[in-house]
Protein backbone atom coordinates (compact mmCIF):
# COMPACT_ATOMS: atom_id res chain seq x y z
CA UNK A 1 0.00 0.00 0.00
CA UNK A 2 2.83 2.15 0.41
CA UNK A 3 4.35 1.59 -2.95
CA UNK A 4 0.74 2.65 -4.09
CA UNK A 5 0.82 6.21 -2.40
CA UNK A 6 4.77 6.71 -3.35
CA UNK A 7 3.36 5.59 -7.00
CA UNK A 8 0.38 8.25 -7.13
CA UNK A 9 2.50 11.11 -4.94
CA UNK A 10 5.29 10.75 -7.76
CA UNK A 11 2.90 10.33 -10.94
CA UNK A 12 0.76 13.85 -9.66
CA UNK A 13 3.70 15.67 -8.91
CA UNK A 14 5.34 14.91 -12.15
CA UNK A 15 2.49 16.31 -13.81
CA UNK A 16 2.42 19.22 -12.46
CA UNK A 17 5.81 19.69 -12.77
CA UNK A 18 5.62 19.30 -16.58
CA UNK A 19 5.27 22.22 -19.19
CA UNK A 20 4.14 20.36 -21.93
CA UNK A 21 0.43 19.05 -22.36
CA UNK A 22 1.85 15.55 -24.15
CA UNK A 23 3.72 14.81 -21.22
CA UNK A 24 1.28 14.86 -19.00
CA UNK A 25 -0.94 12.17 -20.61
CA UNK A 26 0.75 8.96 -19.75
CA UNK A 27 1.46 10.30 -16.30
CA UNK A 28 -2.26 10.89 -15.86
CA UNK A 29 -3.01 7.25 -16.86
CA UNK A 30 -0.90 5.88 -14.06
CA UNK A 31 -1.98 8.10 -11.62
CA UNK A 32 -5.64 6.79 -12.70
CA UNK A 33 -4.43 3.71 -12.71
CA UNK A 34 -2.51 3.97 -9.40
CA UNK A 35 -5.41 5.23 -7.62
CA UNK A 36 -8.06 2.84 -8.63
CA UNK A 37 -6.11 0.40 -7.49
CA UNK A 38 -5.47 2.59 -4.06
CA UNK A 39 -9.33 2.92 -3.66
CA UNK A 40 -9.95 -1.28 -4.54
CA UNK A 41 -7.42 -2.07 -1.72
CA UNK A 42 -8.52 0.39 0.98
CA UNK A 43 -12.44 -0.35 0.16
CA UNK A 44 -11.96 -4.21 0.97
CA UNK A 45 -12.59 -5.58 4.24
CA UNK A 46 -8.48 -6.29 6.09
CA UNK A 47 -10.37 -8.40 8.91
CA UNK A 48 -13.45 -10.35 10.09
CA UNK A 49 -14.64 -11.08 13.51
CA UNK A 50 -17.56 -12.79 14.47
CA UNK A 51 -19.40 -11.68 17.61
CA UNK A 52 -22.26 -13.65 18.32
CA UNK A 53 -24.95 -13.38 15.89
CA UNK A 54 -22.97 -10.45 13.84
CA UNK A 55 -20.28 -10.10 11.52
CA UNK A 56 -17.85 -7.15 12.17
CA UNK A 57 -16.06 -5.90 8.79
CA UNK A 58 -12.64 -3.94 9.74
CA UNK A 59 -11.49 -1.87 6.76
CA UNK A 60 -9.05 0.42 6.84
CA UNK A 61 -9.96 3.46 8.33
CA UNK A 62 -13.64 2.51 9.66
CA UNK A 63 -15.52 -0.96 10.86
CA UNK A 64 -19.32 -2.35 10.16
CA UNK A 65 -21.06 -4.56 11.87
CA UNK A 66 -23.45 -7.15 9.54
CA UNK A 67 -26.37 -9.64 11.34
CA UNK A 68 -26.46 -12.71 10.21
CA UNK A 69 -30.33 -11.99 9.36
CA UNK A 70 -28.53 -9.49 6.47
CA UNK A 71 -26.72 -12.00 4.71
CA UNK A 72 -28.75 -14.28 2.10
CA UNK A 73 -25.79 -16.75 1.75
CA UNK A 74 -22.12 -17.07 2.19
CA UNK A 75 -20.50 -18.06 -1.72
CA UNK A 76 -16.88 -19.59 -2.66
CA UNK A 77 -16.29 -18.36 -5.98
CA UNK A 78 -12.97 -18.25 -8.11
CA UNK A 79 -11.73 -15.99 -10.90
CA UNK A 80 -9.67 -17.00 -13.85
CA UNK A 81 -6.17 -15.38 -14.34
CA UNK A 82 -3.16 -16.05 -16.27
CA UNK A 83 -1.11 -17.74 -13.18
CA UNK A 84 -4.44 -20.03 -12.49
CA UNK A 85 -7.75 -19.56 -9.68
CA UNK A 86 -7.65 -17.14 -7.48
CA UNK A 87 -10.43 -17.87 -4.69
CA UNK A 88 -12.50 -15.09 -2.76
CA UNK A 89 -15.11 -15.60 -0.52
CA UNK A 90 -18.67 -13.19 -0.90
CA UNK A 91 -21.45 -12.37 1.10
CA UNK A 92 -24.54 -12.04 -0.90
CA UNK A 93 -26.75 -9.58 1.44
CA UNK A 94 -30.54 -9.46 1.54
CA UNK A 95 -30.32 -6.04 -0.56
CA UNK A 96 -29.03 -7.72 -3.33
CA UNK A 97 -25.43 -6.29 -2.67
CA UNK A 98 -22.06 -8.46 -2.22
CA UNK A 99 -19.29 -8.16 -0.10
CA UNK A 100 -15.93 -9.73 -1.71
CA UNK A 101 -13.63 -11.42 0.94
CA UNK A 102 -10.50 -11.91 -0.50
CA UNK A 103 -7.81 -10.49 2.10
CA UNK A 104 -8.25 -14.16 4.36
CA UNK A 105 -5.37 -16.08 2.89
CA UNK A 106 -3.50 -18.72 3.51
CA UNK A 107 -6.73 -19.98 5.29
CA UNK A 108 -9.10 -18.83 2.75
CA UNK A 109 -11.05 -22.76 2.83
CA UNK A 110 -10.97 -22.68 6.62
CA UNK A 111 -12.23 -19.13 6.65
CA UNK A 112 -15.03 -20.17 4.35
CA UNK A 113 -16.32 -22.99 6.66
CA UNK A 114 -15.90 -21.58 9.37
CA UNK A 115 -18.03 -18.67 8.24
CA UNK A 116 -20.41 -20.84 6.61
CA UNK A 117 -20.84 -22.96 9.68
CA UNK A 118 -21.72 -19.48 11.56
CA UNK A 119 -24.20 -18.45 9.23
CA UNK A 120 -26.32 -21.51 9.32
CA UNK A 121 -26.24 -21.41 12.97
CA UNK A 122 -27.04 -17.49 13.22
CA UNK A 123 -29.27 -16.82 10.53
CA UNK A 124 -32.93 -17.11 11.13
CA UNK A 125 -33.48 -18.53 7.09
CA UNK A 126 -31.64 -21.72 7.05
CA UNK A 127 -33.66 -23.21 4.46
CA UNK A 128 -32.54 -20.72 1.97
CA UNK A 129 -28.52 -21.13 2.18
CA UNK A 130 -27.05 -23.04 -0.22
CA UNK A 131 -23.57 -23.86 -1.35
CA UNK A 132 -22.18 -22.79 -4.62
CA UNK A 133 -18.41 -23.56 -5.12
């Protein structure tokens, strides 16, 4: 994350320091580039804790706390990349929203049973979770 904020601080003040317009444009692609990516990795959750019959979400600078009546179903999923699967976990939410999970590793399976295994025992619909891996 630090590399990311060196990345952006150097690409915006190179702009700025630059007279000519065609200079700036490839700087102002990696800045764009460096701060999407700054935004995707302070916007995921960095911890979970489960405390009784809620889920508390610690992200960078704040926290949320999610009942267990909230969350429709607890999903496994993968994405395809060019070095193989890389596994997430997401909460689908009764609001039709998802929360991607993907900070949990080396544990990730554990972490997925484990909060599987809460959810069935928390949530109030148990007929309605399902597995999808």
């Amino acid at each position: 994350m630090v590399v990311l904020l060196l990345f952006a601080g150097f690409s915006g003040l190179t702009i700025f320091n630059s007279e000519p317009f065609e200079a700036w444009i490839p700087l102002v692609f990696f800045f764009i580039i460096g701060m999407v990516v700054l935004v995707a990795t302070l916007s995921s959750p960095q911890s979970v804790t489960m405390d009784g019959r809620s889920l508390l979400l610690k992200y960078v600078f704040n926290q949320s706390s999610l009942p267990a009546d909230e969350i429709q179903s607890i999903e496994l999923r993968y994405q395809i990349t060019r070095s193989g699967r890389v596994y997430f976990i997401v909460l689908n939410l009764t609001n039709g929203k998802s929360i991607r999970l993907s900070a949990l590793n080396p544990s990730l399976p554990i972490a997925y049973l484990t909060l599987k295994n809460w959810h069935n025992k928390n949530s109030g619909n148990s007929l309605t979770n399902y597995t999808r891996i």
